[in-house]
C-alpha atoms as a PDB file:
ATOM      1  CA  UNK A   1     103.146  88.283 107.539  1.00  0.00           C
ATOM      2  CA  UNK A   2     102.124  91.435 109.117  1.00  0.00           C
ATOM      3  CA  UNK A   3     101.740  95.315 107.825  1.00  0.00           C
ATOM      4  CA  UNK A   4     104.825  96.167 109.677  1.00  0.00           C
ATOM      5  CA  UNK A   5     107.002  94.345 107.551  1.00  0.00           C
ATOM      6  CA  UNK A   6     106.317  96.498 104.661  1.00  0.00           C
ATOM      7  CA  UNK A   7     108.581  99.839 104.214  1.00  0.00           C
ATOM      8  CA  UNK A   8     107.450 102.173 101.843  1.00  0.00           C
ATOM      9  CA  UNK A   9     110.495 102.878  98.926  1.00  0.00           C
ATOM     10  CA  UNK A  10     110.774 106.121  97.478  1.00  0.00           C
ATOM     11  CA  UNK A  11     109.886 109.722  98.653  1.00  0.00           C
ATOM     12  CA  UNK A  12     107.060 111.794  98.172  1.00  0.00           C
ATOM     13  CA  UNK A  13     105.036 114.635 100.116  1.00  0.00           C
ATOM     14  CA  UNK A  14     102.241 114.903 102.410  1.00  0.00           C
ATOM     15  CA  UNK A  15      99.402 117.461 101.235  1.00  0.00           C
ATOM     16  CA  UNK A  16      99.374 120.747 102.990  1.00  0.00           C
ATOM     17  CA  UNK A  17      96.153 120.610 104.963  1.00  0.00           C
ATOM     18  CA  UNK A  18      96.744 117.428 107.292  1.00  0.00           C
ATOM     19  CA  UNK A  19      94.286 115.531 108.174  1.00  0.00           C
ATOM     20  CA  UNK A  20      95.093 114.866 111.620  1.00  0.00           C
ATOM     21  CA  UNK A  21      91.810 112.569 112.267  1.00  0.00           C
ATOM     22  CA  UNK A  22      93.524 110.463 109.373  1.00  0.00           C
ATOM     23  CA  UNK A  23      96.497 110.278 111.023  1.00  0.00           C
ATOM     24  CA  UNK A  24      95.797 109.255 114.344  1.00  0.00           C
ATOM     25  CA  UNK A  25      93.648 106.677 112.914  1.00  0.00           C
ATOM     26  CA  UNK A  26      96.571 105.207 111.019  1.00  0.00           C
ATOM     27  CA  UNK A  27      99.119 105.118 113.833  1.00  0.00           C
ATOM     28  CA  UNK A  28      96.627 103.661 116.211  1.00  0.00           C
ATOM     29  CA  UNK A  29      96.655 100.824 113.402  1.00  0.00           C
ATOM     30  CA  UNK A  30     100.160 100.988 113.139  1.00  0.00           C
ATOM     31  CA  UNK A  31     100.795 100.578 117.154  1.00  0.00           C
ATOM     32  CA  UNK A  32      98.169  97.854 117.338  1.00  0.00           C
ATOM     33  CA  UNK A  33     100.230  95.892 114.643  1.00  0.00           C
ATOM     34  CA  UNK A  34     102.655  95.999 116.746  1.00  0.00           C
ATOM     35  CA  UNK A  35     100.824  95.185 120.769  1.00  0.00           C
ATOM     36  CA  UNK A  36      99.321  92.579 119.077  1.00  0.00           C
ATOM     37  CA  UNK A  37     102.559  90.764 117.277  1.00  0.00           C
ATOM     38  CA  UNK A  38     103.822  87.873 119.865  1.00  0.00           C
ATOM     39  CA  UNK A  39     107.492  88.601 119.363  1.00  0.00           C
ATOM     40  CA  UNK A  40     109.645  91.485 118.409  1.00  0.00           C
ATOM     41  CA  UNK A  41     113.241  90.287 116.211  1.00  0.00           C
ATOM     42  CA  UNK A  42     115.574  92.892 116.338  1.00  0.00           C
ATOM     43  CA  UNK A  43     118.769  92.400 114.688  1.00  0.00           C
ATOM     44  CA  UNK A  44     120.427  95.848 116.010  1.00  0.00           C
ATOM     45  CA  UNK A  45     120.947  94.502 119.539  1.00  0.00           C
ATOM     46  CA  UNK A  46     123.196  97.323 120.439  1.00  0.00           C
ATOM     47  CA  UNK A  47     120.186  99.597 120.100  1.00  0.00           C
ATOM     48  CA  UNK A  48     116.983  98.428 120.584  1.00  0.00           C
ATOM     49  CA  UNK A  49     117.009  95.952 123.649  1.00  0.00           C
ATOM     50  CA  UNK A  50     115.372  92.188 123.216  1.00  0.00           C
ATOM     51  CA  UNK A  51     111.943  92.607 124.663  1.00  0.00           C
ATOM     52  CA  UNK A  52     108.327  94.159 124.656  1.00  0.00           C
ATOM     53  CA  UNK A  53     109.575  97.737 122.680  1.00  0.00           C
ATOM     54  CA  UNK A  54     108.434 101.130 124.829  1.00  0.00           C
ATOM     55  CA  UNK A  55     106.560 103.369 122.572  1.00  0.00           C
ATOM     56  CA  UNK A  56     107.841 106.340 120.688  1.00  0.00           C
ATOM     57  CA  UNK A  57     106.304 109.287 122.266  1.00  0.00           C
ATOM     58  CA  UNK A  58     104.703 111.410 119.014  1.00  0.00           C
ATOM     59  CA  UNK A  59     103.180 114.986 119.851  1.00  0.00           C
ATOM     60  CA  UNK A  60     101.118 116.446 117.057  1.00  0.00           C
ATOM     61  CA  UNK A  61     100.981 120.208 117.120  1.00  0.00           C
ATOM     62  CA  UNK A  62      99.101 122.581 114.781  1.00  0.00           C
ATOM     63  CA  UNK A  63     102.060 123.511 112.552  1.00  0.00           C
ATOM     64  CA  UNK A  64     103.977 120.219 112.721  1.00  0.00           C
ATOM     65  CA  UNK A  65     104.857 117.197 114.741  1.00  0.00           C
ATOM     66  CA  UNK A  66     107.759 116.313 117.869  1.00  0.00           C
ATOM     67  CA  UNK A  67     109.382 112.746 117.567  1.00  0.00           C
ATOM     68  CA  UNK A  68     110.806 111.687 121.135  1.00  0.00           C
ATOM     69  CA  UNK A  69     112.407 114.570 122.544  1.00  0.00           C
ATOM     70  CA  UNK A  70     112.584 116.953 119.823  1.00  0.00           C
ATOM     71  CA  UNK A  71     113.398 118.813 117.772  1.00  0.00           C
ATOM     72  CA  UNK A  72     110.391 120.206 116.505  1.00  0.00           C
ATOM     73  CA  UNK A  73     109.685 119.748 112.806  1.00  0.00           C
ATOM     74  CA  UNK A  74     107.596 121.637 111.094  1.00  0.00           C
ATOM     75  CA  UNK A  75     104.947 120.461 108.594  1.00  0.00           C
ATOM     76  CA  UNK A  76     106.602 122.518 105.798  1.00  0.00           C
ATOM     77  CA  UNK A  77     109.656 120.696 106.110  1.00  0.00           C
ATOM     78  CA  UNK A  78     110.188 118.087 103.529  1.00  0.00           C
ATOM     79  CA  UNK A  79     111.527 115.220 105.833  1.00  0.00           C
ATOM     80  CA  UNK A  80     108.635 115.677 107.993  1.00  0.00           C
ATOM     81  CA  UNK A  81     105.941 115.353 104.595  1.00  0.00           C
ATOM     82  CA  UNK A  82     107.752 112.219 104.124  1.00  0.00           C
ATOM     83  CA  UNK A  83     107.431 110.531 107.357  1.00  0.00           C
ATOM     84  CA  UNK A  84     103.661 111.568 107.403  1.00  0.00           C
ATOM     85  CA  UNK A  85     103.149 110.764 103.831  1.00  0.00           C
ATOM     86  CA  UNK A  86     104.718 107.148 104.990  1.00  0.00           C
ATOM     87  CA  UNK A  87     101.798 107.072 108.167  1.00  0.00           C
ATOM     88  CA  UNK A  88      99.128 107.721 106.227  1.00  0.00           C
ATOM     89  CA  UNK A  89      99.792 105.294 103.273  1.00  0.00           C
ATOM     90  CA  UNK A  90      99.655 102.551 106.045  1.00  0.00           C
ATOM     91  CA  UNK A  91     103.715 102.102 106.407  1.00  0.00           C
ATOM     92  CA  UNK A  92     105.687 102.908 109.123  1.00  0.00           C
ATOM     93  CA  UNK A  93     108.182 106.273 109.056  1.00  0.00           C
ATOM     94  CA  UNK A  94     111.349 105.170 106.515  1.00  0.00           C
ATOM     95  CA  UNK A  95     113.389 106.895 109.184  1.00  0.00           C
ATOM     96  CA  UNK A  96     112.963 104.380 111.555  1.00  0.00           C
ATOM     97  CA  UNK A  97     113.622 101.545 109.415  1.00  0.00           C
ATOM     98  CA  UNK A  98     117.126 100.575 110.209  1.00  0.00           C
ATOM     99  CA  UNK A  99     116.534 100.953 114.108  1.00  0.00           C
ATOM    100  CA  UNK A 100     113.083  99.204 114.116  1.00  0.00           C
ATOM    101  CA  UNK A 101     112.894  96.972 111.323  1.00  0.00           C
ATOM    102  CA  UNK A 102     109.241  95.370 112.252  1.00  0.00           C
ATOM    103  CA  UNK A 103     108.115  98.443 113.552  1.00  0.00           C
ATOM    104  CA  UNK A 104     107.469 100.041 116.745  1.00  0.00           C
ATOM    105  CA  UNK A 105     104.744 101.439 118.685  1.00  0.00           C
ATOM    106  CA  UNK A 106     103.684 105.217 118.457  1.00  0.00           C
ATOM    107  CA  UNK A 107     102.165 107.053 122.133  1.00  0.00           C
ATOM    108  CA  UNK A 108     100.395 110.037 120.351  1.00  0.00           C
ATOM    109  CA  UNK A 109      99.479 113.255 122.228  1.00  0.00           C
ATOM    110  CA  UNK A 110      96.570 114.861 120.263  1.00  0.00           C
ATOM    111  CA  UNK A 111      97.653 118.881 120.342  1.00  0.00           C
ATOM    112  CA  UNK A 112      96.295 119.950 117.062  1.00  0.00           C
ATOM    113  CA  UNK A 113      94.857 123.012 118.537  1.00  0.00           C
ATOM    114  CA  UNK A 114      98.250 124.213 120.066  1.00  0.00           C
ATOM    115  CA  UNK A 115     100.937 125.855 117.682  1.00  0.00           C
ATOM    116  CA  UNK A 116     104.535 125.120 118.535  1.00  0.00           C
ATOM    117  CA  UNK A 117     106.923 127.961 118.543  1.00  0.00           C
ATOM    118  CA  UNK A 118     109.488 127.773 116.271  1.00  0.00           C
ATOM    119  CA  UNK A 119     111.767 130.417 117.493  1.00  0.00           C
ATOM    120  CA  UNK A 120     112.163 128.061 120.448  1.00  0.00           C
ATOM    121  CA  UNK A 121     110.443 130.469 122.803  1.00  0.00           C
ATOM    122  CA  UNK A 122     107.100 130.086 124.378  1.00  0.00           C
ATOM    123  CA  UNK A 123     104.549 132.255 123.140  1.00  0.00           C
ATOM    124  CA  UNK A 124     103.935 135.343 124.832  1.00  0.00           C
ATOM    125  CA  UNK A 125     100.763 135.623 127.240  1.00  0.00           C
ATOM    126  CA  UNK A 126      99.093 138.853 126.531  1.00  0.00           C
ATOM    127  CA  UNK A 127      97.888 140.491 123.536  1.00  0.00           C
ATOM    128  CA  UNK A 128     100.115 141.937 120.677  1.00  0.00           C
ATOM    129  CA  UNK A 129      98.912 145.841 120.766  1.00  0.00           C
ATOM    130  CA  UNK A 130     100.053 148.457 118.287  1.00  0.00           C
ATOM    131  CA  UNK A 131      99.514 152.146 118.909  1.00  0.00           C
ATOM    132  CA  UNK A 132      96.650 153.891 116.867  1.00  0.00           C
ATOM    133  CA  UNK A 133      95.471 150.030 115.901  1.00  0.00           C
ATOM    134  CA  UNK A 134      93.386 147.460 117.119  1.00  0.00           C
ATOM    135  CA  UNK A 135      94.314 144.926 119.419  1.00  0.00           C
ATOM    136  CA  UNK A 136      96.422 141.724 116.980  1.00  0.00           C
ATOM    137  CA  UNK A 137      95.152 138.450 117.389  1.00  0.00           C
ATOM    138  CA  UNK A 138      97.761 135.721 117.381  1.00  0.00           C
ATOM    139  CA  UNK A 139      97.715 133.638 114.623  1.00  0.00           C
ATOM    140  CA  UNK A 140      96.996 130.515 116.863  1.00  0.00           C
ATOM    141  CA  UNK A 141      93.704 132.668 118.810  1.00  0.00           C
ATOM    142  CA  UNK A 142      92.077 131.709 115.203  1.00  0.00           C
ATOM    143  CA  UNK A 143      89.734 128.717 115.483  1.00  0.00           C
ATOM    144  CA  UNK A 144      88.616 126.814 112.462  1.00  0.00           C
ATOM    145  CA  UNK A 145      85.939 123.903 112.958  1.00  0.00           C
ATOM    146  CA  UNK A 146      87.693 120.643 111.837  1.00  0.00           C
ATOM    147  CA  UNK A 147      86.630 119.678 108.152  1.00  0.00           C
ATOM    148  CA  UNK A 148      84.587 122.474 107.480  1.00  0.00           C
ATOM    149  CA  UNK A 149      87.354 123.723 104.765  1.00  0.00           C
ATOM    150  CA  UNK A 150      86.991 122.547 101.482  1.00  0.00           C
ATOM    151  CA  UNK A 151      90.751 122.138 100.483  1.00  0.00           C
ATOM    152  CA  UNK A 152      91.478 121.278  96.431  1.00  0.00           C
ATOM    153  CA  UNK A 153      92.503 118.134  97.079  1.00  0.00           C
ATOM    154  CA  UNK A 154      89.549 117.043  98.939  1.00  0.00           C
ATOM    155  CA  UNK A 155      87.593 118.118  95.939  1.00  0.00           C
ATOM    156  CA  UNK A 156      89.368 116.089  93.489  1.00  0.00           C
ATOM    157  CA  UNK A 157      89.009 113.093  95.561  1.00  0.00           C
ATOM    158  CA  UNK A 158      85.407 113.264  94.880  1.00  0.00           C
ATOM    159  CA  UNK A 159      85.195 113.640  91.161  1.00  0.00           C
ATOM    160  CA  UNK A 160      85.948 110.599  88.971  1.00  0.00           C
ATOM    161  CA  UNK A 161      89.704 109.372  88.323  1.00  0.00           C
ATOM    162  CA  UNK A 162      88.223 108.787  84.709  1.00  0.00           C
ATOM    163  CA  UNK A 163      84.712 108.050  82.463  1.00  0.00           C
ATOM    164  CA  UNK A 164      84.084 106.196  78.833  1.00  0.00           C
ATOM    165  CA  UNK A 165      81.699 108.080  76.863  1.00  0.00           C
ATOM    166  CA  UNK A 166      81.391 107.416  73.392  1.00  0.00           C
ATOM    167  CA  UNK A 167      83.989 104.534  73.498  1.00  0.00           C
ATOM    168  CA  UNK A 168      86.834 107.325  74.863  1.00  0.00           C
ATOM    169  CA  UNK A 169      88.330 106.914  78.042  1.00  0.00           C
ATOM    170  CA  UNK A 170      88.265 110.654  79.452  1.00  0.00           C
ATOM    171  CA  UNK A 171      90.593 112.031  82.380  1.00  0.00           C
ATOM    172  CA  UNK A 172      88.404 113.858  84.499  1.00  0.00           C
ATOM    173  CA  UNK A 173      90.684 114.919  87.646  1.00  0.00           C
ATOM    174  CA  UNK A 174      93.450 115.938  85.415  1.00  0.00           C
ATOM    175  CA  UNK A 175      92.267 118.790  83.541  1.00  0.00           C
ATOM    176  CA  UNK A 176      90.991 119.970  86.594  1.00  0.00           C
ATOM    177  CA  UNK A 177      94.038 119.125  88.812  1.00  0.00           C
ATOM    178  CA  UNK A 178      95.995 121.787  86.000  1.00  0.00           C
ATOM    179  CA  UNK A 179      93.675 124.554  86.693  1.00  0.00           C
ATOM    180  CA  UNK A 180      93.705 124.395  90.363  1.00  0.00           C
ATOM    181  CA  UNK A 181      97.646 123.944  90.724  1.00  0.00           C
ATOM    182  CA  UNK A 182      97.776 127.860  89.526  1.00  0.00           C
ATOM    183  CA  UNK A 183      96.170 128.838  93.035  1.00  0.00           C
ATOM    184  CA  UNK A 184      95.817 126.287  95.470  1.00  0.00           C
ATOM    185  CA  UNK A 185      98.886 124.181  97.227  1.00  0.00           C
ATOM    186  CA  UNK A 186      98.619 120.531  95.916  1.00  0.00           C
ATOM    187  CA  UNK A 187     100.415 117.685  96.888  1.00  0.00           C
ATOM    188  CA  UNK A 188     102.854 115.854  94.280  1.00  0.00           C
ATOM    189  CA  UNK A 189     101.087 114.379  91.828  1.00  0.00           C
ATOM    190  CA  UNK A 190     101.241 110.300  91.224  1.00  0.00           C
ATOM    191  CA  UNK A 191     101.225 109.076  87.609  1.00  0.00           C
ATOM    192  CA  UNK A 192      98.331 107.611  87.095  1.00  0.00           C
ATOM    193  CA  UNK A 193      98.447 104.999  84.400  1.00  0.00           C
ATOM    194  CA  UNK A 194      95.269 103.133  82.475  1.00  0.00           C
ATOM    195  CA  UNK A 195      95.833  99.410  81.984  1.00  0.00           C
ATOM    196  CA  UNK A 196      94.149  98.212  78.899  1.00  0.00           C
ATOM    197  CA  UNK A 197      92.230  95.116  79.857  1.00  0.00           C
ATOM    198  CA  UNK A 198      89.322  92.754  78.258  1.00  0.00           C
ATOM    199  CA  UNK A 199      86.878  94.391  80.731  1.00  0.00           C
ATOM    200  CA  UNK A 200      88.080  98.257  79.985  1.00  0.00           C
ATOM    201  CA  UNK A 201      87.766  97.051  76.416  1.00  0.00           C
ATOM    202  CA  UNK A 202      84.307  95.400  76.665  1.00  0.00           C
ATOM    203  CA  UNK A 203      83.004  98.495  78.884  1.00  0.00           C
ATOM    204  CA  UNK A 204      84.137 100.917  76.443  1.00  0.00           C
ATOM    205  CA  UNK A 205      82.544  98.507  73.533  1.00  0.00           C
ATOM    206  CA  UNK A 206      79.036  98.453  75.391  1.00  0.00           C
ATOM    207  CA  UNK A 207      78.865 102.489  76.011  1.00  0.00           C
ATOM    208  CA  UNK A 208      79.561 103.174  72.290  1.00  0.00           C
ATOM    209  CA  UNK A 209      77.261 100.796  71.064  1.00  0.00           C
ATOM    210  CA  UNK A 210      74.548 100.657  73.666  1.00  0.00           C
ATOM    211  CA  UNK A 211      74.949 103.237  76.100  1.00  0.00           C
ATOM    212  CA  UNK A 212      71.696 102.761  77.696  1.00  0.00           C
ATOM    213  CA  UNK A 213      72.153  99.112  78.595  1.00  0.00           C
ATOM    214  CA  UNK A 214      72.971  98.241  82.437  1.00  0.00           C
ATOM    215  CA  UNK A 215      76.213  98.502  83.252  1.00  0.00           C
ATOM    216  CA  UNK A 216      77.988  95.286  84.385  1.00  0.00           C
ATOM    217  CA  UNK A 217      79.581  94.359  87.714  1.00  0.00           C
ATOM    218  CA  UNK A 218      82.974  95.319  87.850  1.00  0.00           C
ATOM    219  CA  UNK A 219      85.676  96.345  89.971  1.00  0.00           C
ATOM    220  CA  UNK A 220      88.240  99.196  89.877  1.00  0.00           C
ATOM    221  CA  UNK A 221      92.150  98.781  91.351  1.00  0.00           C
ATOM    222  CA  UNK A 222      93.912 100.327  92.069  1.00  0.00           C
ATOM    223  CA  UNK A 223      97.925  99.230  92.328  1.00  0.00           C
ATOM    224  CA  UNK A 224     100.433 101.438  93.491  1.00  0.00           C
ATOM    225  CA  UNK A 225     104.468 100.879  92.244  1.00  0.00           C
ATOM    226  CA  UNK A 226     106.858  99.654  94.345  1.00  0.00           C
ATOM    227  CA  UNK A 227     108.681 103.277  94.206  1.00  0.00           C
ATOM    228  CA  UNK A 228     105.651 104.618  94.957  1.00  0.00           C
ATOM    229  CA  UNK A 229     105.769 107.118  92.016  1.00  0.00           C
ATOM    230  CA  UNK A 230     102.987 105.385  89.373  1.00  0.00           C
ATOM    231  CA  UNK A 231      99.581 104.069  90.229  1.00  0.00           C
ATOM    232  CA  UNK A 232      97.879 101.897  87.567  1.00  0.00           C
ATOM    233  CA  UNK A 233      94.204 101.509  87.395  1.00  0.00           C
ATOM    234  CA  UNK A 234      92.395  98.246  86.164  1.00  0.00           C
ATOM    235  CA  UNK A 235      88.851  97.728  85.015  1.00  0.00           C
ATOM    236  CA  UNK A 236      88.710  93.778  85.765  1.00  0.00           C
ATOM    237  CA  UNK A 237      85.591  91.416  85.880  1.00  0.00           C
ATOM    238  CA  UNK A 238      84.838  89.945  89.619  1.00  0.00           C
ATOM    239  CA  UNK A 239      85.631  86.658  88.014  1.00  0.00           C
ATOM    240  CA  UNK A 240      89.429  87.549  86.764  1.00  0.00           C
ATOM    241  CA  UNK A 241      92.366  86.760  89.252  1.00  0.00           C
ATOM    242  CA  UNK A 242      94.882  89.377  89.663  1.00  0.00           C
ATOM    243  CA  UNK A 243      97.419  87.175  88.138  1.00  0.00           C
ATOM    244  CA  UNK A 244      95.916  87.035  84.775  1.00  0.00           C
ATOM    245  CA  UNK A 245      98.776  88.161  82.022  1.00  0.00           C
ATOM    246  CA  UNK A 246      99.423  90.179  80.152  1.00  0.00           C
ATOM    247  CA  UNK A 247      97.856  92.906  82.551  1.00  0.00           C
ATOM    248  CA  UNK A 248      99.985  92.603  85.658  1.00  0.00           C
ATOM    249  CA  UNK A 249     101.637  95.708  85.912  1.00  0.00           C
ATOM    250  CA  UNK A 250     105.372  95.310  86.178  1.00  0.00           C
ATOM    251  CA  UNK A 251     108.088  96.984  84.710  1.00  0.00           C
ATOM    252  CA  UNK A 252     109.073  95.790  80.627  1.00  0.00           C
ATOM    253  CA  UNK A 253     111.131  93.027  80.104  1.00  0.00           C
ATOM    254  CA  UNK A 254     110.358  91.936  83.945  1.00  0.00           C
ATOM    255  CA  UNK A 255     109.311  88.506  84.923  1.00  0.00           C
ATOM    256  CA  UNK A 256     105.801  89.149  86.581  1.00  0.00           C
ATOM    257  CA  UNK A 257     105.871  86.050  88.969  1.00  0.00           C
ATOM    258  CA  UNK A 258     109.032  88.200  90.528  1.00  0.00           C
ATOM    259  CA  UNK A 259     106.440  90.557  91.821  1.00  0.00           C
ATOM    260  CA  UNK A 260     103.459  90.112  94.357  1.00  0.00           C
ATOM    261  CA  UNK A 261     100.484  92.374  95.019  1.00  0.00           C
ATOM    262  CA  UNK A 262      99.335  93.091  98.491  1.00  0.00           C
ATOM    263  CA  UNK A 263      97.578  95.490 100.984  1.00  0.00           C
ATOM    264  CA  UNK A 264      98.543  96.948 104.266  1.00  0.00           C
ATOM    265  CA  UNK A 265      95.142  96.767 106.054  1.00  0.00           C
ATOM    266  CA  UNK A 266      94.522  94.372 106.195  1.00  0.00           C
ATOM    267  CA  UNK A 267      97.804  92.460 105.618  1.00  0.00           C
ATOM    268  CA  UNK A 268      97.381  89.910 103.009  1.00  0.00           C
ATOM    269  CA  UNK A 269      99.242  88.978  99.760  1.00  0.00           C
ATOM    270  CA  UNK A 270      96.936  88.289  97.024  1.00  0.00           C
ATOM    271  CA  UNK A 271      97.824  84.900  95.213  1.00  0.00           C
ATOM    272  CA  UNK A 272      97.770  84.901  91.402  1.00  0.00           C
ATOM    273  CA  UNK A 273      94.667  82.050  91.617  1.00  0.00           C
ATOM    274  CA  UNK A 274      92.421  84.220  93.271  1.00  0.00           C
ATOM    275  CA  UNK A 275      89.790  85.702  92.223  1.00  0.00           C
ATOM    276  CA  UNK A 276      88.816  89.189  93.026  1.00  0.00           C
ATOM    277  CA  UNK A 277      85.489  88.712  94.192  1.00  0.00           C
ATOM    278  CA  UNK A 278      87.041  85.643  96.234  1.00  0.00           C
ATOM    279  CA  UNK A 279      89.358  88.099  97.927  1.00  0.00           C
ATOM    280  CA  UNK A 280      87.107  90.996  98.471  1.00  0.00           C
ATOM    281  CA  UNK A 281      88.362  93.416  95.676  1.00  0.00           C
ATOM    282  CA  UNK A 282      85.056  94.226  94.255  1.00  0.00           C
ATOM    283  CA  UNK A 283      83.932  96.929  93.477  1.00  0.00           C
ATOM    284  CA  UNK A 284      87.111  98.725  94.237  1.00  0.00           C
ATOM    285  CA  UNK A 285      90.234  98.547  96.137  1.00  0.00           C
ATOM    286  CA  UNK A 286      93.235  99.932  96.456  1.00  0.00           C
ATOM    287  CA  UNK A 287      96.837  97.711  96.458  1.00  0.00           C
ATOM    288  CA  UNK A 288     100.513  97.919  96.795  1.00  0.00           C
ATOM    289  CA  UNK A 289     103.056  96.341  94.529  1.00  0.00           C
ATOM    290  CA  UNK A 290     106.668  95.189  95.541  1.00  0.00           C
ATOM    291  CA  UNK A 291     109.519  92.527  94.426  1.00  0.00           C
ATOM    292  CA  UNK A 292     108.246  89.288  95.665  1.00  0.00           C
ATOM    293  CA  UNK A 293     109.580  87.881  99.080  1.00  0.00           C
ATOM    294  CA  UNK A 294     111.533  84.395  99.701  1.00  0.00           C
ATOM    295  CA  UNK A 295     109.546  82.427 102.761  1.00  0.00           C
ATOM    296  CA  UNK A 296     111.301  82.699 105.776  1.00  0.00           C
ATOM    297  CA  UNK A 297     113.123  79.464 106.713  1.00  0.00           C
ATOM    298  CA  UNK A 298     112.088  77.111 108.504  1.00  0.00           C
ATOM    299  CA  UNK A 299     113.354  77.221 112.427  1.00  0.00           C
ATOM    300  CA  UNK A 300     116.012  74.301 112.688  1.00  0.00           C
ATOM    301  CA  UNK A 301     114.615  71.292 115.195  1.00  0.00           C
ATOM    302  CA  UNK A 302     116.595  71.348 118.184  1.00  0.00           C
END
């Protein structure tokens, strides 16, 4: 089973400030899925011929992207926040599901520091001058040193999700998330839900009784829904397995073995047996959640 199997559900929005490193990084994982896969099954043969599939040529501009040959599409635009929002979770574009259905390679042309003209015209090759004013600078003469903005978003990433103190689980990002929404463009928010567990209970037990013991060994996951709109976080010990009941987190009055947990990167469905120090989930990771998926059958002897 391979990353390019999995298509995100569900919508949601790429933050405004892209981070185009980001993004090349995860379509040059998403193309080598694909080189590296020994066949390609397409079951749309009227479209998408039976062999080694040509690239999709991908230009990435300042102020938005170009998929084959056009049209432009501007960052702004809420299918294109989708389809990047899709890239950068680790999943290929939705769009393309239904005419590549285990994915396709991407042949990206880094031109971040070029702005596309949206009118449709190129942009004109002198300097905008207005009588009894200084010369005008075109918006794209600006240059801005990659990373060297602080955006909100980036700033929340590097507070705590959440602490215990006094035996209270406290949302630190929230709060904080509130106050910056008045002024600053955020992306939409996922709900972000705390699992009650045996460790979250035991950790919250030793830092209201002895808050100056050393803190155990734990691990933090992080388990996105299949719709993509709820994240749960679990406290678990290294020793738990991630099928331990009652804290797998599926829908109410839902069988839990219907579900699986996985990751994109790098491909692997987790097994209810195993541990999470056994599959390299400690001290933190961060997982996807889906319906779980029949085995393929067997190829027929000839």
């Amino acid at each position: 089973m391979t990353a390019k199997k999995f298509w995100k559900p569900g919508d949601s929005l790429v933050p405004p400030e892209v981070d185009f490193d980001r993004l090349l990084a995860s379509l040059k994982d998403l193309s080598e899925l694909v080189v590296d896969s020994d066949t390609q099954v397409t079951p749309v043969p009227s479209r998408v011929p039976h062999h080694a599939l040509e690239p999709i040529p991908l230009k990435l501009y300042r102020n938005g992207i170009m998929m084959f040959d056009g049209p432009f599409r501007p960052f702004y635009a809420p299918s294109t926040q989708r389809c990047l929002r899709d890239i950068l979770d680790g999943f290929f574009p939705s769009e393309l599901q239904r005419l590549y259905p285990d994915g396709v390679p991407f042949k990206v042309s880094d031109l971040r520091d070029q702005v596309y003209p949206e009118n449709g015209l190129d942009p004109f090759p002198g300097e905008g001058r207005v009588v009894g004013l200084q010369r005008i600078r075109k918006p794209w003469d600006r240059t801005e040193h990659p990373g060297s903005r602080m955006t909100a978003e980036k700033f929340l990433n590097r507070l705590p999700k959440f602490v215990i103190r006094q035996g209270e689980v406290i949302d630190i990002r929230g709060p904080i998330r509130d106050t910056l929404q008045n002024c600053c463009p955020l992306p939409a928010r996922i709900q972000e839900i705390v699992v009650e567990t045996p460790a979250l209970a035991a950790e919250r037990e030793r830092s209201q009784k002895s808050p100056e013991s050393p803190a155990p060994q734990l691990s933090m996951l992080r388990i996105k829904s299949e719709n993509g709109e709820q994240a749960f976080l679990l406290m678990m010990r290294p020793e738990d397995t991630i099928g331990d009941d009652p804290f797998f987190p599926v829908p109410r009055a839902v069988d839990a073995t219907t579900f699986e947990i996985f990751s994109t990167f790098p491909p692997t469905v987790y097994h209810d047996a195993l541990t999470l120090l056994a599959a390299g989930l400690v001290p933190s990771a961060t997982l996807l959640l889906r319906a779980h998926r029949a085995p393929r059958p067997a190829p027929r002897p000839e």
